[in-house]
Structures are given as C-alpha cells and as structure tokens.
N, C-alpha and C. Protein backbone atom coordinates (compact mmCIF):
# COMPACT_ATOMS: atom_id res chain seq x y z
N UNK A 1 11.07 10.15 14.30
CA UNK A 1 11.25 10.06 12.87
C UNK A 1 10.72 11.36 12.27
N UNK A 2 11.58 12.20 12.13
CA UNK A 2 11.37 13.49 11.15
C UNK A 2 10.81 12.76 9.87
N UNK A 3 9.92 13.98 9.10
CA UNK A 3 9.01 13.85 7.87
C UNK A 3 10.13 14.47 7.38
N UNK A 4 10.38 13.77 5.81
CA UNK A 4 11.11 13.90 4.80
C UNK A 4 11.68 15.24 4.38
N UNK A 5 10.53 15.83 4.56
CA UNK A 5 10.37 17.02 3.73
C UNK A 5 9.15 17.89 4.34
N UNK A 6 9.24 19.25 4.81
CA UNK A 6 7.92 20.15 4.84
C UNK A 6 6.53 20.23 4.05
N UNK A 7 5.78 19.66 4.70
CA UNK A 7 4.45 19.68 4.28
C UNK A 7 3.19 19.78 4.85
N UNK A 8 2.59 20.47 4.52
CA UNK A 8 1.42 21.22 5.32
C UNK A 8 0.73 20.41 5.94
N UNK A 9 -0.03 20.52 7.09
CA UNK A 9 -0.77 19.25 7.37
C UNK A 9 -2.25 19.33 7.00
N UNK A 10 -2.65 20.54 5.95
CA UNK A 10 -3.89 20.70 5.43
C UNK A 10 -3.79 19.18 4.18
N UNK A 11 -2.46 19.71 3.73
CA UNK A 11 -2.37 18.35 2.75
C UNK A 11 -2.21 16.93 3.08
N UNK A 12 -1.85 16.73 4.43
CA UNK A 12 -1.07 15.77 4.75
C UNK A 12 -2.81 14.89 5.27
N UNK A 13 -3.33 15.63 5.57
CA UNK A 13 -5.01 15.09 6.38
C UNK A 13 -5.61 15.05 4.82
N UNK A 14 -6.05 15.90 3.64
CA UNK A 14 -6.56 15.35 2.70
C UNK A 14 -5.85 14.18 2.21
N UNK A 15 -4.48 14.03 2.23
CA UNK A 15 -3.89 13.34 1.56
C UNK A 15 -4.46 11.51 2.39
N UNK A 16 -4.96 11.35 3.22
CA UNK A 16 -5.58 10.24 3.94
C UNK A 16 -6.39 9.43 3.43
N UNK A 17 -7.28 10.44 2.58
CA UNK A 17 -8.53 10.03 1.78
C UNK A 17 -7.79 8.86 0.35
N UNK A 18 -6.69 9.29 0.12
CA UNK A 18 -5.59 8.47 -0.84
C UNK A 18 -5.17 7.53 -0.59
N UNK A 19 -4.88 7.24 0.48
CA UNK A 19 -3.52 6.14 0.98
C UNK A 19 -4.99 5.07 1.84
N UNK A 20 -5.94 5.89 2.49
CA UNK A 20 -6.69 4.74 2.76
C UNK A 20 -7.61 3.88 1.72
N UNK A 21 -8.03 5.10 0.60
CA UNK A 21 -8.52 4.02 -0.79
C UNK A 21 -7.37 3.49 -1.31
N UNK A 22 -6.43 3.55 -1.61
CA UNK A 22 -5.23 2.63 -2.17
C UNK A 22 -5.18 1.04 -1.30
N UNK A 23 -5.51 1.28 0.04
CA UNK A 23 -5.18 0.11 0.91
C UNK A 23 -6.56 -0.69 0.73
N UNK A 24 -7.97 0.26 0.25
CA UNK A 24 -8.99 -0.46 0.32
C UNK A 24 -9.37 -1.36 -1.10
N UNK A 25 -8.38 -0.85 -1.89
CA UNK A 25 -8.53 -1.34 -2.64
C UNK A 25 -7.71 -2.27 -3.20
N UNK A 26 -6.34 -2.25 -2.33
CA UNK A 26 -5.25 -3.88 -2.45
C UNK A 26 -5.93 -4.86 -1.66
N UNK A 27 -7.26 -4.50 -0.20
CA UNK A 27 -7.59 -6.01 -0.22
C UNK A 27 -8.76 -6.10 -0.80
N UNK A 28 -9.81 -5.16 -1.62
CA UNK A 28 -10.85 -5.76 -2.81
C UNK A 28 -10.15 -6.66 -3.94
N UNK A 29 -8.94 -5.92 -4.19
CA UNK A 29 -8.31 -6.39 -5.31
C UNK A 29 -7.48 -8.16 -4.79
N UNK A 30 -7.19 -8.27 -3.85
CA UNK A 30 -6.93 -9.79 -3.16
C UNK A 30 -7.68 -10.53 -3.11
N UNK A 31 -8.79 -9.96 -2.53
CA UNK A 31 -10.46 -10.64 -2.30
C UNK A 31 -11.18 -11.28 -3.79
N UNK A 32 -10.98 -10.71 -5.08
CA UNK A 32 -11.45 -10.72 -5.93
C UNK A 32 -9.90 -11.87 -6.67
N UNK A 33 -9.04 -11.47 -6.33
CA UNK A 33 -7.64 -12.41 -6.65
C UNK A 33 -8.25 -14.15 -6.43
N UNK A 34 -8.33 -13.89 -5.32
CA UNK A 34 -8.60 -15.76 -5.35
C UNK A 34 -10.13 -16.23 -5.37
N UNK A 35 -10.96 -15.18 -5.08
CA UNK A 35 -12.14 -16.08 -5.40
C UNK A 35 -13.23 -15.47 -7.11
N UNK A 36 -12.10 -14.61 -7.76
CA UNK A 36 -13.00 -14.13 -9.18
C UNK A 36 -12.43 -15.53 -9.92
N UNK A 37 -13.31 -15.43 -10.87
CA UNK A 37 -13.52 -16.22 -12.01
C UNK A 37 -12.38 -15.69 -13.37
N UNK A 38 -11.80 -16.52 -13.83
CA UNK A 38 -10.81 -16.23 -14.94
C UNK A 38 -12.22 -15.93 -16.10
N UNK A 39 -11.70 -15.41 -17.12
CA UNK A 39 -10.13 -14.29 -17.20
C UNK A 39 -10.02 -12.70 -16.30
N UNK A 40 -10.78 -12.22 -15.86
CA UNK A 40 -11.17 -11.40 -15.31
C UNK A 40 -10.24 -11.35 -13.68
N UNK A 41 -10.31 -12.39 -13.08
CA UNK A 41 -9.83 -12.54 -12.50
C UNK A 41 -7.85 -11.87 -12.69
N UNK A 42 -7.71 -12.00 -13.44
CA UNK A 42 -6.26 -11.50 -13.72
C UNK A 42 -6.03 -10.25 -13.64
N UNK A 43 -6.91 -9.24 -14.04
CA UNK A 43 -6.55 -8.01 -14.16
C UNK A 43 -6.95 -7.25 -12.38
N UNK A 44 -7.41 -8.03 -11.38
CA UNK A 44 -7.66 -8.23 -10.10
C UNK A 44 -6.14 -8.54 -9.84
N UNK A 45 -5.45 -9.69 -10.08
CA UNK A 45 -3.70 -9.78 -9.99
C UNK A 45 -3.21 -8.72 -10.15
N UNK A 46 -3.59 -8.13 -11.42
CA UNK A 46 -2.43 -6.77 -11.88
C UNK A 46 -2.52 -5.60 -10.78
N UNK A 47 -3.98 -5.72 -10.47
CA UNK A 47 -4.41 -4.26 -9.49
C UNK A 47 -4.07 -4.81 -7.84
N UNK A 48 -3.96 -5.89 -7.43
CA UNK A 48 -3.24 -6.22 -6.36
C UNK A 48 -1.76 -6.14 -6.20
N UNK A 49 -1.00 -6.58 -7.68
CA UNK A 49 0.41 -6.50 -7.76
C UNK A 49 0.25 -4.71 -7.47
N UNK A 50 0.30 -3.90 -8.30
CA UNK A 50 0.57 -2.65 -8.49
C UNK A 50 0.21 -2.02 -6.77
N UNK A 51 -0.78 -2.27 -6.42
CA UNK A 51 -1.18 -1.97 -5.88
C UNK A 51 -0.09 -1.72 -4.03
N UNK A 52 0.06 -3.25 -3.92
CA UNK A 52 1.31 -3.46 -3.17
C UNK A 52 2.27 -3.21 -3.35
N UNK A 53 2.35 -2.95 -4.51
CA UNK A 53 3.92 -1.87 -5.15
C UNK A 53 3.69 -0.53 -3.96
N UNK A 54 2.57 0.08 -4.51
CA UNK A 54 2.45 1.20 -4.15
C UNK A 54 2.58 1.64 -2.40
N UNK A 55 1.43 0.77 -2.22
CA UNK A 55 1.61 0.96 -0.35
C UNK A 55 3.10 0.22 0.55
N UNK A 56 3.22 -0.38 -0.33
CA UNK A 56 4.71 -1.33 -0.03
C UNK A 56 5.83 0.24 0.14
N UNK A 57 5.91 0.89 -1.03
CA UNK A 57 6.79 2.36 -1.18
C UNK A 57 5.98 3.29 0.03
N UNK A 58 5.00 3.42 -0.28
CA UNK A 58 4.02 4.29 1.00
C UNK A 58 4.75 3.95 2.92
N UNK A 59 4.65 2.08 2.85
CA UNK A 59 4.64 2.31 4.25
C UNK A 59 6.71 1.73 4.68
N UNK A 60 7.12 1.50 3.42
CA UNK A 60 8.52 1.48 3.86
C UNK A 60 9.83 2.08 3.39
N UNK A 61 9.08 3.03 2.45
CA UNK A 61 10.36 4.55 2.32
C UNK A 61 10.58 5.02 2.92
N UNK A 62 12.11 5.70 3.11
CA UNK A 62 12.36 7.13 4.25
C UNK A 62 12.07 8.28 3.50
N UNK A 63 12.56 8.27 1.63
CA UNK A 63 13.06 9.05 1.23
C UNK A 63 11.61 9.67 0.07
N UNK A 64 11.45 10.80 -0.30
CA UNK A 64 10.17 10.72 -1.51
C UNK A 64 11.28 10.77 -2.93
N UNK A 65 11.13 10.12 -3.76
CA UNK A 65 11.68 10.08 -5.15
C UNK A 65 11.46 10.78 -5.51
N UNK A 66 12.82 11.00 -6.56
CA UNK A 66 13.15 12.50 -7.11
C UNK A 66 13.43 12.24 -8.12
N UNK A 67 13.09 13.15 -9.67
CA UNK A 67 13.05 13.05 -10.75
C UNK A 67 13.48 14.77 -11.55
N UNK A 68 14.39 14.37 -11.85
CA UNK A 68 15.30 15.41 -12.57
C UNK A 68 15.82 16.20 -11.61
N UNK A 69 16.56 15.51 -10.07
CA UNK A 69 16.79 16.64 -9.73
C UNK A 69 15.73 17.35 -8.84
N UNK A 70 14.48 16.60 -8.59
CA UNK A 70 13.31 17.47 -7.21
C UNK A 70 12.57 16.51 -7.04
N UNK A 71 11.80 16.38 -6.01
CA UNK A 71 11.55 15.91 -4.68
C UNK A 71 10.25 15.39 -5.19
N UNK A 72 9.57 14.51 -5.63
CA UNK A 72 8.06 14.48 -6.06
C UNK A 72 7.20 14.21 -5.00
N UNK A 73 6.05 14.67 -4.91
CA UNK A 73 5.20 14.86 -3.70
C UNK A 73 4.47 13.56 -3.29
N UNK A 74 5.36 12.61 -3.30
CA UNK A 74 4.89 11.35 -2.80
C UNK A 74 4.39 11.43 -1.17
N UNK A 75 3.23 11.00 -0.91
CA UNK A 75 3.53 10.56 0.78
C UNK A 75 3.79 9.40 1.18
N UNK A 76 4.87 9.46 2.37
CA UNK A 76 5.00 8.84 2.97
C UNK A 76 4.10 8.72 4.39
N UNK A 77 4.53 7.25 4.68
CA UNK A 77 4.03 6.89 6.02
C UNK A 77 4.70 7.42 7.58
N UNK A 78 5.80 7.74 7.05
CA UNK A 78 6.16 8.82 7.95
C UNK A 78 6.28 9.95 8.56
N UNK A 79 5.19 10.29 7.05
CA UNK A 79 4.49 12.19 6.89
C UNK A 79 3.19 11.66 8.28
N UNK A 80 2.88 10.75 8.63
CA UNK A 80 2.17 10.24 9.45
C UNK A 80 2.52 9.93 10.91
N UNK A 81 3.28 10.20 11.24
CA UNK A 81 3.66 9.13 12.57
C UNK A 81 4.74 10.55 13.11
N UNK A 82 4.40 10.36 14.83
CA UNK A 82 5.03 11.73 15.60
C UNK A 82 6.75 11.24 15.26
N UNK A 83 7.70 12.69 15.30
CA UNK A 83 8.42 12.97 15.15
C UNK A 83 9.68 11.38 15.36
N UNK A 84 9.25 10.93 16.82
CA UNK A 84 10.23 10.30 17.93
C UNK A 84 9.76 8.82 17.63
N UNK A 85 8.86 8.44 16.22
CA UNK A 85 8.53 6.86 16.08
C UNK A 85 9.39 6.17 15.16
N UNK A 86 9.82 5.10 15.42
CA UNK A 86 10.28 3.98 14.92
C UNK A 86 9.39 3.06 14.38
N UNK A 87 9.81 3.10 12.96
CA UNK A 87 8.87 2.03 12.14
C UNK A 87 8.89 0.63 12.74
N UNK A 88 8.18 -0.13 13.19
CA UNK A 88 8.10 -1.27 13.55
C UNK A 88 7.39 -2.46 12.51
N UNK A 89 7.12 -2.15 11.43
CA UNK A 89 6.51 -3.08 10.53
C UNK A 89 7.28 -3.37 9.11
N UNK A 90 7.04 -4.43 8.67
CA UNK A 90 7.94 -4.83 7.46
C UNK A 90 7.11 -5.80 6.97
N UNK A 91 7.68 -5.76 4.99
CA UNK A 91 7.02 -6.49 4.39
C UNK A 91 7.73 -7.54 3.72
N UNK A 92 7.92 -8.97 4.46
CA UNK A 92 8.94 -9.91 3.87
C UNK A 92 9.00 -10.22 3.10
N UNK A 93 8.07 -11.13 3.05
CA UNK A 93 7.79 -11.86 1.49
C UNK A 93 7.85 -10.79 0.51
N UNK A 94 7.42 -9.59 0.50
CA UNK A 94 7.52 -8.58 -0.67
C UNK A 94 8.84 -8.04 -0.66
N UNK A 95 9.45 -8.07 0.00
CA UNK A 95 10.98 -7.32 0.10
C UNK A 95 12.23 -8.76 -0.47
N UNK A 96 11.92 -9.59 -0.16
CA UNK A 96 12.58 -10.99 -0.37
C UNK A 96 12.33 -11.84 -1.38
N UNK A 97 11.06 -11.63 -2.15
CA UNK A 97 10.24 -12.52 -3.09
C UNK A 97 9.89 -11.96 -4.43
N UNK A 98 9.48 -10.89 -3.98
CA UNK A 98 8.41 -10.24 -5.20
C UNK A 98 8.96 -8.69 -5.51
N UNK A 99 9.46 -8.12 -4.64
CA UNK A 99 9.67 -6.07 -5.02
C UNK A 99 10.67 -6.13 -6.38
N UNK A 100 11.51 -6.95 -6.37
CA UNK A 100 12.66 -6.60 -7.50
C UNK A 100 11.61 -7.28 -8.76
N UNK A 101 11.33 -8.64 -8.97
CA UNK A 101 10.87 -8.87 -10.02
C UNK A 101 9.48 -8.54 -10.13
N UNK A 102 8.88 -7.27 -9.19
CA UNK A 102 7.82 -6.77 -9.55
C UNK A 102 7.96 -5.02 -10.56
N UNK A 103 9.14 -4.95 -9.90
CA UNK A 103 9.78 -3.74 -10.34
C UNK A 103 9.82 -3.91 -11.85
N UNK A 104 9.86 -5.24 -12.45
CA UNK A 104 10.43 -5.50 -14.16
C UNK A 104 9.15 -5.96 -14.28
N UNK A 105 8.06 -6.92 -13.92
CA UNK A 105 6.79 -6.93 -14.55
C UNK A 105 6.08 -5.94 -14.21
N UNK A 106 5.88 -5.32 -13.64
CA UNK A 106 4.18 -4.17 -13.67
C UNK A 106 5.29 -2.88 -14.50
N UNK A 107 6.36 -2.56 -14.75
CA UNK A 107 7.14 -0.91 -15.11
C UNK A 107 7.54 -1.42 -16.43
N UNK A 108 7.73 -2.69 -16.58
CA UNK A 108 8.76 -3.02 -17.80
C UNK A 108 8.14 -4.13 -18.35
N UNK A 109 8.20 -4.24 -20.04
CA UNK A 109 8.10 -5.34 -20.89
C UNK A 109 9.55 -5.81 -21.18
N UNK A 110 9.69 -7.32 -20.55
CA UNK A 110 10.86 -7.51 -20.27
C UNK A 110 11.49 -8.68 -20.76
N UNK A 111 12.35 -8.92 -21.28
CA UNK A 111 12.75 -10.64 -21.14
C UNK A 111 13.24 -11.32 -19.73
N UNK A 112 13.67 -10.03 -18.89
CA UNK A 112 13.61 -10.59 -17.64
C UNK A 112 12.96 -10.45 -16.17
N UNK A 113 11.96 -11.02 -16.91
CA UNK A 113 10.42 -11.81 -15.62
C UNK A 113 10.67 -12.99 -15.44
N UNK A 114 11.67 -13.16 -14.50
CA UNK A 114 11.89 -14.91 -14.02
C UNK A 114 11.14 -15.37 -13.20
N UNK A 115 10.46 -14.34 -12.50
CA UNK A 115 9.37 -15.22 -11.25
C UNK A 115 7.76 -15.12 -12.14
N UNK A 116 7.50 -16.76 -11.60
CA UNK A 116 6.07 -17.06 -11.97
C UNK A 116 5.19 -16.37 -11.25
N UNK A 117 4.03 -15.48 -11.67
CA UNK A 117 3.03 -15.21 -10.65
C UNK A 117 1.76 -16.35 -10.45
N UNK A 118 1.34 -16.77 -9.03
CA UNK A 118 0.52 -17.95 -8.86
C UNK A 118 -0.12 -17.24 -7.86
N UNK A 119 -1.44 -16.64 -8.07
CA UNK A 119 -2.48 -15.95 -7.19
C UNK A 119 -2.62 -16.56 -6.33
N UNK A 120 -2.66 -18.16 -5.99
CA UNK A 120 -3.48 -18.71 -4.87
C UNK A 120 -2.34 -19.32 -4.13
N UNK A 121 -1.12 -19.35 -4.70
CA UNK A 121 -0.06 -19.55 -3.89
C UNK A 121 0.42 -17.84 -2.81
N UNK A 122 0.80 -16.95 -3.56
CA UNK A 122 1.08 -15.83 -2.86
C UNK A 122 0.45 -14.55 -2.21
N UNK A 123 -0.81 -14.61 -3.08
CA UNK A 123 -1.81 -13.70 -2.50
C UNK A 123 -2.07 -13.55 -0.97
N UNK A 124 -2.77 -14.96 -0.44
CA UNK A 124 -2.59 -14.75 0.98
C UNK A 124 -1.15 -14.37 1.60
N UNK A 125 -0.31 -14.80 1.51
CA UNK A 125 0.77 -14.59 2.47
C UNK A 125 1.05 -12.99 2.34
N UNK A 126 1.34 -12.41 1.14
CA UNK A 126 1.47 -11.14 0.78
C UNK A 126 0.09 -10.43 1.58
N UNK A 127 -1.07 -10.23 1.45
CA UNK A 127 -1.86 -9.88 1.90
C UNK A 127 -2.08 -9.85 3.51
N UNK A 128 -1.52 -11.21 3.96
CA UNK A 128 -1.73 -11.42 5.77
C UNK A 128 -0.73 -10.27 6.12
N UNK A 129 1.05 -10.00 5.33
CA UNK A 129 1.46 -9.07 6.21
C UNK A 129 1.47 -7.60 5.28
N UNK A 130 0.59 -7.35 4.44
CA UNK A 130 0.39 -5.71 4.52
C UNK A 130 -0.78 -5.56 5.49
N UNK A 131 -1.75 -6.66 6.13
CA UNK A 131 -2.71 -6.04 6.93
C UNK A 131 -2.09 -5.99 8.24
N UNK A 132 -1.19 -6.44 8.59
CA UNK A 132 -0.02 -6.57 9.88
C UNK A 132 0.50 -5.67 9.64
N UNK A 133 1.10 -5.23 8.33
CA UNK A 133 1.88 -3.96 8.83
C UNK A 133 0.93 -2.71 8.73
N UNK A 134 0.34 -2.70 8.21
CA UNK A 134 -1.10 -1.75 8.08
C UNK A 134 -1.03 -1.24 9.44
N UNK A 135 -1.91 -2.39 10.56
CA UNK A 135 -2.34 -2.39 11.71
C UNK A 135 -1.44 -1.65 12.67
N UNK A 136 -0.19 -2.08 12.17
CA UNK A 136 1.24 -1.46 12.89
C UNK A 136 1.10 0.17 12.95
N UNK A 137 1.33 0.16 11.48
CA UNK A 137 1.29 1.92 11.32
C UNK A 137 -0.13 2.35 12.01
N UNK A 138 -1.51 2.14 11.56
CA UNK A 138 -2.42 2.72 12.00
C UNK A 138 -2.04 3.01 13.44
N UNK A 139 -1.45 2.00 14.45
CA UNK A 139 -1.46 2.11 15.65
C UNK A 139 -0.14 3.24 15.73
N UNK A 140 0.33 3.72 14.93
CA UNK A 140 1.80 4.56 15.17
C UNK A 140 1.30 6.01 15.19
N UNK A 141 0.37 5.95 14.25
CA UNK A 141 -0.14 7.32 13.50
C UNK A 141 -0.49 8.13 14.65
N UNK A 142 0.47 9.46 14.49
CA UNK A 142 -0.30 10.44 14.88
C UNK A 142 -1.30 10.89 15.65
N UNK A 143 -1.95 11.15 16.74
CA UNK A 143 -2.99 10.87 17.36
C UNK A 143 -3.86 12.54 16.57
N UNK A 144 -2.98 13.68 16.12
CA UNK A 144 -3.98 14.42 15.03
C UNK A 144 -4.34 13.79 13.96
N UNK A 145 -3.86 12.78 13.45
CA UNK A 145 -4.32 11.94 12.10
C UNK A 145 -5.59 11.11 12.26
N UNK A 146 -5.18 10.33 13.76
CA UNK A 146 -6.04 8.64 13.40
C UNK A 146 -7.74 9.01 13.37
N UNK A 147 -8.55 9.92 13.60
CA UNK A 147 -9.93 10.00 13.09
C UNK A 147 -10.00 10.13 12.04
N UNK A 148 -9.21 11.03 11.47
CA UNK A 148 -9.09 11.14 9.72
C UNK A 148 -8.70 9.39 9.05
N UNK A 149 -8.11 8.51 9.94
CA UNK A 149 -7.65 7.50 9.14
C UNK A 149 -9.07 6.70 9.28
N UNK A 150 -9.50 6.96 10.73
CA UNK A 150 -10.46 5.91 11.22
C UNK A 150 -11.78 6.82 9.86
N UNK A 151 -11.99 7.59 9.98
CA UNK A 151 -13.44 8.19 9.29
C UNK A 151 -12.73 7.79 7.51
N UNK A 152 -11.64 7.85 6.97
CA UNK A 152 -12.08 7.53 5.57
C UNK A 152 -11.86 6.19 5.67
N UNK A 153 -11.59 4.94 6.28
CA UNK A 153 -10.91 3.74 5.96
C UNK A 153 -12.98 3.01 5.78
N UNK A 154 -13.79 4.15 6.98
CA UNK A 154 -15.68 4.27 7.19
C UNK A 154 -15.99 4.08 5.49
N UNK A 155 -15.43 5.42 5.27
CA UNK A 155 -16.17 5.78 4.37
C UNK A 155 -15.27 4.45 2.99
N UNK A 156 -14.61 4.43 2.80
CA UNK A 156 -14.30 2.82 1.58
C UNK A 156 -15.11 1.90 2.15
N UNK A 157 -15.43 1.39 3.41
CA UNK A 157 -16.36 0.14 3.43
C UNK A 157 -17.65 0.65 3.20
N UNK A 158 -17.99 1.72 3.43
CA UNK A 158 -19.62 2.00 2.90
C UNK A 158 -19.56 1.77 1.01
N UNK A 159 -18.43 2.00 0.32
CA UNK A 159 -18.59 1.87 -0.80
C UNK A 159 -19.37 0.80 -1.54
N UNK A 160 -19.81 0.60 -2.21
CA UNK A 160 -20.48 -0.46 -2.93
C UNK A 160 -19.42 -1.88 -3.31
N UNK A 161 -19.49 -2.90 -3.21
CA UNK A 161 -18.68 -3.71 -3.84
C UNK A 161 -17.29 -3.95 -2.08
N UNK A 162 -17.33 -2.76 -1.58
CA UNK A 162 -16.26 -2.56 -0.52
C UNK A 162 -17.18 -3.24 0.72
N UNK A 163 -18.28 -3.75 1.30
CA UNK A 163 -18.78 -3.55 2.81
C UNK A 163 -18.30 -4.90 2.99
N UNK A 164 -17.97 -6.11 2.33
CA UNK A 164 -17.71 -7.34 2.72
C UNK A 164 -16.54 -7.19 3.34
N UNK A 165 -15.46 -6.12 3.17
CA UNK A 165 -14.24 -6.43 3.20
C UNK A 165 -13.94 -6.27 4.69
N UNK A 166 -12.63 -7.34 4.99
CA UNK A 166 -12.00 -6.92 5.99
C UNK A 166 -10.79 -5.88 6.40
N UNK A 167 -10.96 -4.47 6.22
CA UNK A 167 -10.06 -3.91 6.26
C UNK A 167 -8.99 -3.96 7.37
C-alpha cells in the first residue's frame, strides 16, 4: 500500500504524537460516556462522536481530502504501514450505523438527524471495534514507526485523568 502522497518521515514520526492523543482521547471520552454524570456527561458524547469521526477517516481513507483543488495534509493510516500492506481492519457499526448521520449531526445544524444518539446503547459496540481495529493497525505499522507509537500511546497514559485507561 503506497502512501497517498510524499511526505517526510520527520513529519510522519512527529505526526504520531497526534493520532495517538486523538485515540487516547476517544477512549477517555467513552470511559467518561457511560459512567459521567449528566449533563456533563454529554459533551463526553460529542467528544467521542467527533472523535470517531476523526480516527474512523484516519484509519479507513485511501485518499487525503482536498479543498479547492489541493491535497490537505491530513494523515493517514497508511502514511504508516510498509509499502506491500493490506488494511485488514474495519469499522462496522460506524460505516453501517452512524458515519452518514454523523456526517449531518457533529458538521451540520440540520432538520435531517434521523438517528437517535443513546450512549449506553452504542458506545460500547462502537468503542470494542475501534480498539480492534486500532490493535490491527498498530500490529501493521511500520516496524520504523511502532516505538514512536509504543513511547507516545506511554506518554497519554501517564497523563493525568488518562492512567485508568485501557488503551
């Protein structure tokens, strides 16, 4: 699997420190989903929804989105993984359930939000397979990458509020 597009791998190794706080923080933001206290608890939904937006595009784009015409410096999960790998991970329930009518609630004020969001109904299931497909990629990555993945995924659980978690 060729990378999208040319990019340095000075950027591609800082760029780690990003994509592993983004992931550390869709399962604080899950963790805090079903067991925070309302109302508070909701804006924990919003940062889990968005959140899985994000790594959802991270670990199952080919392409980086382009706006007016050029290439925006999104990374992909494939800026990660040697040349000759085949993605082996997928996100169902988010590809089948939730990506389209997440696309119109978290981007758009809409009249059409037809799906109910119910934290304690979907959270887990959504959550069991981004850490499955997580696990997937980590195991795909690069063998110049994976200390860089293994040393910042260290450094989010040393964070405060982060050491309970199961990354």
């Amino acid at each position: 699997m060729a990378r999208p597009c040319p990019i340095d791998d000075a950027v591609l190794k800082r760029g780690i420190a990003h994509v592993c706080y983004e992931y550390a923080n869709l399962i604080s933001a899950a963790y805090w989903s079903i067991h925070g206290e309302a109302p508070w608890r909701t804006h924990a939904d919003d940062a889990f929804l968005l959140g899985y937006r994000k790594l959802a595009d991270f670990l199952l784009k080919d392409k980086r989105p382009r706006r007016n015409g050029v290439e925006l410096p999104d990374l992909l999960a494939k800026d990660y993984l040697p040349a000759d790998t085949t993605r082996t991970w997928v996100l169902p329930t988010w590809t089948s359930e939730w990506q389209v009518a997440m696309d119109k609630q978290l981007a758009h004020i809409t009249f059409e939000r037809d799906e109910e969001w119910v934290h304690w109904r979907w959270v887990p299931p959504l959550e069991e397979e981004m850490k499955l497909a997580w696990a997937q990629f980590l195991r795909s990555v690069d063998p110049q990458y994976k200390s860089e993945f293994a040393a910042q995924l260290s450094k989010c659980l040393a964070r405060p509020g982060f050491t309970s978690l199961k990354l």
